[in-house]
Protein backbone atom coordinates (compact mmCIF):
# COMPACT_ATOMS: atom_id res chain seq x y z
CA UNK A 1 -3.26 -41.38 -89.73
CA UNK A 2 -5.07 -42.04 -86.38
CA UNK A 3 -1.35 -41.36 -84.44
CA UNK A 4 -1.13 -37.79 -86.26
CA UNK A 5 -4.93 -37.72 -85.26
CA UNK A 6 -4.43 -38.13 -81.50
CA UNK A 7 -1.10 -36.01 -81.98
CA UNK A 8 -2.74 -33.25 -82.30
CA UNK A 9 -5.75 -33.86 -80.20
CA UNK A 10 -2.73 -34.14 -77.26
CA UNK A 11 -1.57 -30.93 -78.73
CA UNK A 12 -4.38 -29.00 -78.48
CA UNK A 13 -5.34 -30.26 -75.10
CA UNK A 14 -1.91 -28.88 -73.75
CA UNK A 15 -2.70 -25.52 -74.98
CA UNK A 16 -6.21 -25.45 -73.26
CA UNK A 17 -4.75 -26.40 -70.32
CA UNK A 18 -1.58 -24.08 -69.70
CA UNK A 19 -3.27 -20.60 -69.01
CA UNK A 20 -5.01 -22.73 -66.35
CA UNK A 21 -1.81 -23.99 -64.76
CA UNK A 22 0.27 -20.22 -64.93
CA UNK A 23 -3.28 -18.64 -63.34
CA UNK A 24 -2.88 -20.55 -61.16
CA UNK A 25 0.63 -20.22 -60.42
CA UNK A 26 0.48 -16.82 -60.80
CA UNK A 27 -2.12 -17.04 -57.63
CA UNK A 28 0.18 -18.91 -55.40
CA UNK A 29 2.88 -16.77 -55.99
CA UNK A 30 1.06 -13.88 -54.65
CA UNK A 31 -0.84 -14.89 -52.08
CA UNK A 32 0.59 -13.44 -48.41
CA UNK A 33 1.91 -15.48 -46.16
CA UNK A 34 -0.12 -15.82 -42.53
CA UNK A 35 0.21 -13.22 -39.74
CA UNK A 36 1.78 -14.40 -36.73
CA UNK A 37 0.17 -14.44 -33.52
CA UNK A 38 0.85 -12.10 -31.34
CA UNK A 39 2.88 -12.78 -28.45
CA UNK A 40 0.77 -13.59 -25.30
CA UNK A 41 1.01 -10.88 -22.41
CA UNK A 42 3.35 -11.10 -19.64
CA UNK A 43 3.39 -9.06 -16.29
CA UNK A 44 6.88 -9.13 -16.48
CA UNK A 45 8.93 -5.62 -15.40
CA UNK A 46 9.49 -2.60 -13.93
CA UNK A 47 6.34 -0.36 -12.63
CA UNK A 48 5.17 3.12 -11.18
CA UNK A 49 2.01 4.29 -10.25
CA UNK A 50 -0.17 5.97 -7.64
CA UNK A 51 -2.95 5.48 -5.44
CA UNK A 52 -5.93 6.58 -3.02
CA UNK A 53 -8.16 5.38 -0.24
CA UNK A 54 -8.95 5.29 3.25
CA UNK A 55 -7.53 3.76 6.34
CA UNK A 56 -8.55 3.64 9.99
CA UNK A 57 -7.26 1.80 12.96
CA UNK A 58 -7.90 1.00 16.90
CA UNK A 59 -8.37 2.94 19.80
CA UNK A 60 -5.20 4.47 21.58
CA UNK A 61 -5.06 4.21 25.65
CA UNK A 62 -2.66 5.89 27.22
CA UNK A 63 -2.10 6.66 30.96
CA UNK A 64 -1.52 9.22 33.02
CA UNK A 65 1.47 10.87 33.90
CA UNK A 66 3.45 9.56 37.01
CA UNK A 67 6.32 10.46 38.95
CA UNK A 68 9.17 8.78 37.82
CA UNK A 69 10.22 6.45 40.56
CA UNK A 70 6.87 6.38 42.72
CA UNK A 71 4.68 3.45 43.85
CA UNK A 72 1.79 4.66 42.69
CA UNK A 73 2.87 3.78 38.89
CA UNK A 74 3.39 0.20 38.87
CA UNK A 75 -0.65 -0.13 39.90
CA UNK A 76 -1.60 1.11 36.89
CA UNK A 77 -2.64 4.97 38.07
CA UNK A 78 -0.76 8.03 37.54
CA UNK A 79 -0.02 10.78 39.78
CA UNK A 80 -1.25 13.91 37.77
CA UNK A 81 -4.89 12.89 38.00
CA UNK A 82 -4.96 9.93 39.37
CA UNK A 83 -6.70 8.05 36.70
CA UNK A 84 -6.18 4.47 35.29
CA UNK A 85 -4.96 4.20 31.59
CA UNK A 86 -7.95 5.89 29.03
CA UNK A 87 -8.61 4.31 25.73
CA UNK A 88 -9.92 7.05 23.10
CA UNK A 89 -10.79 6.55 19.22
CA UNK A 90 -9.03 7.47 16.14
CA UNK A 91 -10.97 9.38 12.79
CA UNK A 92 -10.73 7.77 9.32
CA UNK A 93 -7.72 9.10 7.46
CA UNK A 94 -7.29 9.48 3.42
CA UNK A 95 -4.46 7.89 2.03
CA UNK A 96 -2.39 8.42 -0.90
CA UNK A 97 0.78 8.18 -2.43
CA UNK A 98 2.94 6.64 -4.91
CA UNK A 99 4.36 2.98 -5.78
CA UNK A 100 7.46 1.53 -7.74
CA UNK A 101 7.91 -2.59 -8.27
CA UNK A 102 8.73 -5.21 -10.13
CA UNK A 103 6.99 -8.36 -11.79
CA UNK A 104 8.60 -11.57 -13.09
CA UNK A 105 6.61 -13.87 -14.56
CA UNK A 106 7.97 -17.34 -14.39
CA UNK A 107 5.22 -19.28 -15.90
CA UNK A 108 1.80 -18.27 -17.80
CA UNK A 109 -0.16 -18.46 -14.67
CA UNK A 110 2.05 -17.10 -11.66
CA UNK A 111 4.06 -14.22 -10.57
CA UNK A 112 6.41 -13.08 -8.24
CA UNK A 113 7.97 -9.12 -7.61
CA UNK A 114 8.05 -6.74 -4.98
CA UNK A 115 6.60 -3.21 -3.96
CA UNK A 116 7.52 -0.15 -2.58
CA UNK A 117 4.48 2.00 -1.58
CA UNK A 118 5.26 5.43 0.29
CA UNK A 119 2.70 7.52 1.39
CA UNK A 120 0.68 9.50 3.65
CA UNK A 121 -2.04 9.26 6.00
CA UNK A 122 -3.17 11.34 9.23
CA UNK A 123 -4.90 9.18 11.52
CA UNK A 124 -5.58 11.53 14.74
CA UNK A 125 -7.44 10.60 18.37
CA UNK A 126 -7.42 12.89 21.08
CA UNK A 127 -9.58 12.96 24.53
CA UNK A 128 -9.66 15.08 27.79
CA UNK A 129 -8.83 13.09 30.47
CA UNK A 130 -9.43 15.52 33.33
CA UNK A 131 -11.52 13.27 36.21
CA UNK A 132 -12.73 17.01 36.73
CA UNK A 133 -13.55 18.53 33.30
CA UNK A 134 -16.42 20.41 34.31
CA UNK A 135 -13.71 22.92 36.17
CA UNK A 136 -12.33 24.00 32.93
CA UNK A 137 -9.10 24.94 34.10
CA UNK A 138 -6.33 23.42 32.86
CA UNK A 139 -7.80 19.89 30.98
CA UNK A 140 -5.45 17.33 30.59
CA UNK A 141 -5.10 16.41 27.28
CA UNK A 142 -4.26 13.08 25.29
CA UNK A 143 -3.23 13.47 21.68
CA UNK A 144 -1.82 10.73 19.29
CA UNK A 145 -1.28 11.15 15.73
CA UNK A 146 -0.11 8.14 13.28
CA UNK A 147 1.57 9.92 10.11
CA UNK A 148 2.40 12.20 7.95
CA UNK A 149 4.01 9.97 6.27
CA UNK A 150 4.74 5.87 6.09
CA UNK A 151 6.90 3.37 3.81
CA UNK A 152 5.58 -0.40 3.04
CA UNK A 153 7.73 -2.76 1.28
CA UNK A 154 6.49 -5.96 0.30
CA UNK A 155 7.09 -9.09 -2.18
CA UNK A 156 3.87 -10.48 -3.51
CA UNK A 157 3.25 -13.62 -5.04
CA UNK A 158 0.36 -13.44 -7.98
CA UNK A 159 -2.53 -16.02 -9.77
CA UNK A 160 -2.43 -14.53 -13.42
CA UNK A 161 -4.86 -15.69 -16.35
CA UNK A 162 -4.50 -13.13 -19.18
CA UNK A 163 -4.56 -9.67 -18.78
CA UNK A 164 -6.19 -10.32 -14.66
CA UNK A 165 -4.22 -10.94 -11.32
CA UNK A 166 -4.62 -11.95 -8.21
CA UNK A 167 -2.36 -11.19 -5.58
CA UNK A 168 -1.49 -11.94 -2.30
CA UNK A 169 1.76 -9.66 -0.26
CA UNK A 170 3.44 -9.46 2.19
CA UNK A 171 6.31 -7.73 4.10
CA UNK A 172 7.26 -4.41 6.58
CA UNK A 173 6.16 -1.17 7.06
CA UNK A 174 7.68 1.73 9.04
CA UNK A 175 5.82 4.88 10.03
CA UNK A 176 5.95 8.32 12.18
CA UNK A 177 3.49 8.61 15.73
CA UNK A 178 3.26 11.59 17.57
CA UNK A 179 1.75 11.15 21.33
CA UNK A 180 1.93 13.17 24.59
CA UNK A 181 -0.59 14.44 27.37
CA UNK A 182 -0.40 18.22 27.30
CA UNK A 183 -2.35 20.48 30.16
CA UNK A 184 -1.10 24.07 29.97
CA UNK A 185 -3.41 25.27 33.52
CA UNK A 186 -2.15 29.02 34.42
CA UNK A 187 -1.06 29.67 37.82
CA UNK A 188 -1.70 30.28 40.39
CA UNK A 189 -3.04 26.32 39.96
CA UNK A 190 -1.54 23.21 39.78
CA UNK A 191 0.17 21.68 37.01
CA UNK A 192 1.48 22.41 33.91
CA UNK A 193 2.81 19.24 32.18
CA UNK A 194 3.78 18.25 27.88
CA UNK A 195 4.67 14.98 27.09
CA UNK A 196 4.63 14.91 23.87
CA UNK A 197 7.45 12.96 21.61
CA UNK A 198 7.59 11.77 18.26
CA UNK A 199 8.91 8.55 17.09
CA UNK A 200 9.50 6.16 14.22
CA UNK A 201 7.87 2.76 14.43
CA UNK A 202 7.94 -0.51 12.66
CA UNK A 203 5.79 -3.45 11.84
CA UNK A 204 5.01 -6.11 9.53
CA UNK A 205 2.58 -5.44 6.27
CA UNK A 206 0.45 -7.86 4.22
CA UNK A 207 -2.52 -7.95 2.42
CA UNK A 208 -4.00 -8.72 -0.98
CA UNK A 209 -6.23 -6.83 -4.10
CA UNK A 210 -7.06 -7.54 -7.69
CA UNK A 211 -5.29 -5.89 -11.04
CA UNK A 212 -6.47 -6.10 -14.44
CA UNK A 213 -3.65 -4.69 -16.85
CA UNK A 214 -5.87 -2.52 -19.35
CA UNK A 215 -3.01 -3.03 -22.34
CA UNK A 216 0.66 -3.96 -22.39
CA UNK A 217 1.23 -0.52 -20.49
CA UNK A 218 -1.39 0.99 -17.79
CA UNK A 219 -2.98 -0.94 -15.42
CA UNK A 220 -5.97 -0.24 -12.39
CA UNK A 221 -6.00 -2.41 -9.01
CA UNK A 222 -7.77 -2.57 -6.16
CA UNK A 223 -5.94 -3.47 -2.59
CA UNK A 224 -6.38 -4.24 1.02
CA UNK A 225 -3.02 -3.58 3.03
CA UNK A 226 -2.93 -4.45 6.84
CA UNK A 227 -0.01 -2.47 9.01
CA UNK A 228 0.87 -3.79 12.15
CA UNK A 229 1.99 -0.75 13.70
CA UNK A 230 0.94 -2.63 17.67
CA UNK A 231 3.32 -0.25 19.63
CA UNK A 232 3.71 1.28 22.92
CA UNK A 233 5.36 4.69 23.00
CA UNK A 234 7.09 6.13 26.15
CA UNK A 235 7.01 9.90 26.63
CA UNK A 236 8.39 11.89 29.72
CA UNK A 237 7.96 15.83 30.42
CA UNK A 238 8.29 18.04 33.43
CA UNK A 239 5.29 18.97 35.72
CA UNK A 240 6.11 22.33 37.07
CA UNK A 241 3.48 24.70 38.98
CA UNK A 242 3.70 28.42 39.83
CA UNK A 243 6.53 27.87 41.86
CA UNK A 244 8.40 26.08 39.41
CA UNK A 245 9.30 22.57 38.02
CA UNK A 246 8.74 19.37 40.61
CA UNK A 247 8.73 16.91 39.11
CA UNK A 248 9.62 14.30 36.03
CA UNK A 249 6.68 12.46 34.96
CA UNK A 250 5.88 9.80 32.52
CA UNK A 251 3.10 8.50 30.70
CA UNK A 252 2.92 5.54 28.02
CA UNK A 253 0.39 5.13 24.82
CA UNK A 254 -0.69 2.08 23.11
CA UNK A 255 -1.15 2.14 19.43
CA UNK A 256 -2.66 -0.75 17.02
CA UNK A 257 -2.69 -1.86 13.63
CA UNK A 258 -3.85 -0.06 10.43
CA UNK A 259 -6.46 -1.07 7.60
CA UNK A 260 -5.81 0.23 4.53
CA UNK A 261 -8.32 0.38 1.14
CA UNK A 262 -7.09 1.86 -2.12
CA UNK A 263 -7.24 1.62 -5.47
CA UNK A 264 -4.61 2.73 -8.00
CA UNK A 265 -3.23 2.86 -11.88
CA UNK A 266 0.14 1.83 -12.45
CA UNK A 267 2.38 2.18 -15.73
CA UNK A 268 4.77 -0.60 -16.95
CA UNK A 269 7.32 -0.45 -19.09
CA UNK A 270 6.69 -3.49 -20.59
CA UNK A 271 10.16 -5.52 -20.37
CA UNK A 272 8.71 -8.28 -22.08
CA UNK A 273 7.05 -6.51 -25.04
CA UNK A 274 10.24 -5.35 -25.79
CA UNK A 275 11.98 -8.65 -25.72
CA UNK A 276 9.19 -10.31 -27.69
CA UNK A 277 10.72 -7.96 -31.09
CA UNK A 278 14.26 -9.44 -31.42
């Protein structure tokens, strides 16, 4: 009697307790699995973008014409005016341009890649370097010009943590200078002269800046670029007077290096992004 008793006591028990146990199967069978986390960012890939800014450099000097061949030249004077080499300032220049590179990120906090930047800039300096400029005939003229255009290519290496980097670069640069002394006096008076030549120059680059990518795509920096541009230019020209050409004469100007401040937005297309789906 008391086993058919506790039977069914057992019985009943079992019935009370299976809705329980297929809820609650019923709950872990629907219940979504966890996201996964998204893939951390990487600098890694190709890049274009564009920038803006300023740059200025150092006073030119250049000298004054002398006869080619004559004494007088090797003291430091020329023979036109007979003045020593004049040094004569250059005016800010805008810069801007565009920029295609590369980034390879070897570990979560470095980066290596390279940069092409080509641009243009217009840094001009000119002075009259008549001893006698209160005649006002014929001033002799000294013009320099660095620009229209110039090419930097760099490799940089870069501190990441996240979505910022810090970079440091380095590399060459190569850019156009115009320079010549020009005095176009009319006759009947002494001299007419043009010296002026144009040439491509080349120097080292480096310099540093900041980038913060704004998503996997776009991304703003800020840079400081030295060019060292140090030259000197050689430039020749005839002086001729009313009775006609005399003389070859040459002259020499003295260029420095170039600061450059910009800030830009870049687009990557995201190598690793794309890599992270398969």
């Amino acid at each position: 009697m008391k086993r058919t008793i506790l039977g069914r006591l057992a019985l009943a028990v079992l019935l009370m307790a299976a809705p329980v146990g297929i809820a609650s199967a019923a709950d872990l069978a629907v219940k979504a699995p966890p996201k996964p986390l998204p893939p951390a960012f990487n600098w890694t890939g190709f890049y274009i973008g564009a920038y803006a800014g300023a740059a200025w450099t150092g006073p030119a000097t250049t000298s004054d014409p002398c006869i080619v061949g004559s004494i007088v030249c090797g003291t430091g004077f020329g023979t036109y005016n007979g003045i020593a080499p004049t040094p004569y300032n250059f005016d800010a220049s805008f810069t801007g341009g565009g920029e295609i590179g590369y980034n390879w990120q070897p570990t979560p906090f470095t980066l290596l890649g390279f940069e092409n930047k080509f641009g243009y800039m217009n840094l001009k300096a000119s002075i009259i370097a008549n001893p006698f400029p209160a005649v006002g005939l014929g001033d002799t003229v000294y013009n320099t010009k660095i620009g229209n255009w110039y090419d930097a290519y760099t490799a940089r290496v870069g501190a990441v943590d996240g979505h910022f980097m810090l970079f440091l670069e380095g590399g060459g640069v190569t850019a156009r200078v115009s320079t010549g002394v020009v005095d176009t006096i009319v006759a009947p008076f002494c001299c007419t002269i043009n010296t002026t030549t144009s040439k491509t120059v080349t120097g080292w680059a480096a310099g540093g800046g900041i980038e913060y990518a704004i998503d996997n795509s776009w991304s703003i920096k800020g840079e400081v670029l030295g060019l060292g541009l140090h030259s000197t230019i050689n430039h020749c020209g005839v002086a001729a007077s009313a009775a006609g050409p005399f003389a070859t004469e040459c002259s020499f100007t003295k260029i420095g290096g170039v600061t450059m401040v910009d800030i830009g937005l870049n687009y990557r297309f995201g190598v690793a992004p794309l890599l992270a789906r398969y």
